[in-house]
C-alpha atoms as a PDB file:
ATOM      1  CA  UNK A   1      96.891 184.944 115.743  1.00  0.00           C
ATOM      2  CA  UNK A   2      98.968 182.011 116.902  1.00  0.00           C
ATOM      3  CA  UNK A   3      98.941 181.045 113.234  1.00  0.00           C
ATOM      4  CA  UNK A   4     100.708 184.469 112.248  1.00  0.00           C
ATOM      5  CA  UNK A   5     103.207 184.306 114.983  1.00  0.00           C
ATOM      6  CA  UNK A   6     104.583 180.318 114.037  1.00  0.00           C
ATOM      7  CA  UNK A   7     104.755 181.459 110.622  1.00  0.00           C
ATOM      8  CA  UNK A   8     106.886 184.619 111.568  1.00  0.00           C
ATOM      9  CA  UNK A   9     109.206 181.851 113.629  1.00  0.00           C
ATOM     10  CA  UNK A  10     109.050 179.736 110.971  1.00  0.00           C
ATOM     11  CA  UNK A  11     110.406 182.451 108.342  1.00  0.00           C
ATOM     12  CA  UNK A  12     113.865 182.495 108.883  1.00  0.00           C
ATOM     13  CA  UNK A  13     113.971 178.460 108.956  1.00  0.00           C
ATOM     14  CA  UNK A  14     114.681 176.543 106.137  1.00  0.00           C
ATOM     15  CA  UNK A  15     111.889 173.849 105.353  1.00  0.00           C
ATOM     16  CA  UNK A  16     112.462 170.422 106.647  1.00  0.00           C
ATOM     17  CA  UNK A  17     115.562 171.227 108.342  1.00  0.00           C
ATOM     18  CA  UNK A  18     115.511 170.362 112.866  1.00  0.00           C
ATOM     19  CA  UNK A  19     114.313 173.376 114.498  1.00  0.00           C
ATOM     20  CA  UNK A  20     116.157 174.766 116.643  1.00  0.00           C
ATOM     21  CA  UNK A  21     115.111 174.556 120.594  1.00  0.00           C
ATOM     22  CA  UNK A  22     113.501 177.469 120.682  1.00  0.00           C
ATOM     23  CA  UNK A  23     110.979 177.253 117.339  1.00  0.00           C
ATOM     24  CA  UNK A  24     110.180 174.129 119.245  1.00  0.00           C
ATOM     25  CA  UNK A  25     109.759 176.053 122.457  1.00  0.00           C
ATOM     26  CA  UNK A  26     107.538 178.146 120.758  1.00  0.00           C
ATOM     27  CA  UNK A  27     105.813 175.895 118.584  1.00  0.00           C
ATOM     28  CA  UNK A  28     104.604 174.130 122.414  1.00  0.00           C
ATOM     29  CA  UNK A  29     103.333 177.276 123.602  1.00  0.00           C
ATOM     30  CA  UNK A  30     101.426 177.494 120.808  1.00  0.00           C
ATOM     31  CA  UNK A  31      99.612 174.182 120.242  1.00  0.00           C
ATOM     32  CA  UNK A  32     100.123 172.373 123.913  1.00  0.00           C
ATOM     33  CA  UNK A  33      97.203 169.783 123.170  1.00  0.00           C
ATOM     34  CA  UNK A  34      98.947 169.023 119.467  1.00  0.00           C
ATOM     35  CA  UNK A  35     102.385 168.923 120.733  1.00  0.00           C
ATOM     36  CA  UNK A  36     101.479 166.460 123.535  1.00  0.00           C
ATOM     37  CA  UNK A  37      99.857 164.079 121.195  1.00  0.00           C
ATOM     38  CA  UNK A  38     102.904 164.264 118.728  1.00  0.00           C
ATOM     39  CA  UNK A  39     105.506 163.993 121.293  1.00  0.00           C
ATOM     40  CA  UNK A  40     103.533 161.022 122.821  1.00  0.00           C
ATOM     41  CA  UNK A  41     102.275 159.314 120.171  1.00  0.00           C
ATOM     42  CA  UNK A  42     104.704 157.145 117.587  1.00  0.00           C
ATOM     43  CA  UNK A  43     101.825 156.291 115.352  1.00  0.00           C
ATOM     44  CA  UNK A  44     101.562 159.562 113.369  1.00  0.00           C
ATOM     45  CA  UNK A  45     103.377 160.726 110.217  1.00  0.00           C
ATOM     46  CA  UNK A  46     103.842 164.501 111.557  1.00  0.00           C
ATOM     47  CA  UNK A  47     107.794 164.677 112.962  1.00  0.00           C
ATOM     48  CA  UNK A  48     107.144 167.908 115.428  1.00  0.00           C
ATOM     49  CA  UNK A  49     111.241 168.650 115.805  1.00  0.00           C
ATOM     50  CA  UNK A  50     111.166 169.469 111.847  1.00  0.00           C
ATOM     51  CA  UNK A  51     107.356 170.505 111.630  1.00  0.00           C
ATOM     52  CA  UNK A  52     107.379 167.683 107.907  1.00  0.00           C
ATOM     53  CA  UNK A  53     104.679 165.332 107.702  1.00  0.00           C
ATOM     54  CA  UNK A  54     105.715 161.441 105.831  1.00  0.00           C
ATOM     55  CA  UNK A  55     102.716 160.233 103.563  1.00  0.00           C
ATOM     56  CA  UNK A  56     103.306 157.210 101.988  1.00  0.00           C
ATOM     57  CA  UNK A  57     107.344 157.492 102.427  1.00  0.00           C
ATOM     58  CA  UNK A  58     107.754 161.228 101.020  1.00  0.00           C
ATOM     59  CA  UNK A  59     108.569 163.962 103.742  1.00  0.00           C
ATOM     60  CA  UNK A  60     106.365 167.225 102.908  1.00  0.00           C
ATOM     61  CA  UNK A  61     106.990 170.341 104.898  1.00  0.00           C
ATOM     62  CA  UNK A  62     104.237 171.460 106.946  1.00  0.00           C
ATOM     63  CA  UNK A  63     103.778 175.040 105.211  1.00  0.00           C
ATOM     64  CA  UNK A  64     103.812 172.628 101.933  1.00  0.00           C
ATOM     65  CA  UNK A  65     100.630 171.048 102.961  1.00  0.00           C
ATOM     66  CA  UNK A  66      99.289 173.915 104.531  1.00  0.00           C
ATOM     67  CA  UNK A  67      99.984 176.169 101.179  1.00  0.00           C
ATOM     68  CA  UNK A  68      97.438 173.197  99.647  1.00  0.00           C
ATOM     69  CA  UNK A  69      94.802 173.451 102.309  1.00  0.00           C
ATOM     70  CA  UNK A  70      94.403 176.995 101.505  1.00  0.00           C
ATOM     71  CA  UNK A  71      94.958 177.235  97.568  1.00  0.00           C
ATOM     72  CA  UNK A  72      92.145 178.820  95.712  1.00  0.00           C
ATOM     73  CA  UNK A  73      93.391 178.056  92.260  1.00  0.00           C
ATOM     74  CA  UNK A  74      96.868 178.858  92.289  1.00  0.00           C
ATOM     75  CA  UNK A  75      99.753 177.430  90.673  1.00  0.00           C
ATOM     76  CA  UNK A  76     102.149 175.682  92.189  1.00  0.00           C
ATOM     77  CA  UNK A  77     105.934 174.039  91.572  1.00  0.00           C
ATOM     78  CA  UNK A  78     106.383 171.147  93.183  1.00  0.00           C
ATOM     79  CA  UNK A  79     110.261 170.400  94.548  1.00  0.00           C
ATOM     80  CA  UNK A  80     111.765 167.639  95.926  1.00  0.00           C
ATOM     81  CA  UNK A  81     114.977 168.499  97.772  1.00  0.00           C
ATOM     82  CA  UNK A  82     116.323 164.873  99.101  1.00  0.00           C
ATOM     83  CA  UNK A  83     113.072 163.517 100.883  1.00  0.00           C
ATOM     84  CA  UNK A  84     111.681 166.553 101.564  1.00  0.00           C
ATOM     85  CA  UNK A  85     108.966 167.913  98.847  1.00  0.00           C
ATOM     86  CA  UNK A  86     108.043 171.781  98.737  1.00  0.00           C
ATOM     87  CA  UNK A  87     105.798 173.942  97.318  1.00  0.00           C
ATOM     88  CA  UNK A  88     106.313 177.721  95.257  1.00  0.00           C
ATOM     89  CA  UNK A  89     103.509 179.666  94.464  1.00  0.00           C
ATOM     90  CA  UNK A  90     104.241 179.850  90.321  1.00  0.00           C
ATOM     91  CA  UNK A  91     102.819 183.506  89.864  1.00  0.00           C
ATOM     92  CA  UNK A  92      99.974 183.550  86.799  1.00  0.00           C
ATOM     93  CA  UNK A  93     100.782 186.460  84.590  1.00  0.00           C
END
């Protein structure tokens, strides 16, 4: 459920952009233990105010990755827009 209702907030905003107060407002309601760590901790690579995760220098958007964790043999395009790498679900014909 909570999953469902950050990815309806997170709909309307464009990946790896700052999100605005309230998707942050929201996104704390949400996940209180995970936002406390992140907002406390420096040692991480997730950056909670733009929900994008830095591996190895490269800034993926959190639906990116989570679009990976969940693939079951799709294809996808890979984009990088500045430092900021998305994913698009190619459809298989």
């Amino acid at each position: 459920m909570r999953e469902a209702i950050w990815n309806w907030v997170r709909s309307g905003i464009p990946e790896g952009t700052i999100l605005p107060w309230w998707a942050r407002t929201v996104r704390a309601v949400l996940y209180p233990l995970d936002f406390l760590f992140w907002r406390m901790s420096k040692t991480h690579g997730y950056c909670w105010e733009t929900d994008t995760w830095n591996i190895w220098g490269v800034t993926y958007s959190s639906n990116a990755l989570h679009l990976l964790a969940k693939a079951q043999g799709e294809t996808y395009r890979v984009t990088r827009t500045g430092e900021t790498v998305t994913l698009e679900r190619v459809q298989n014909d």
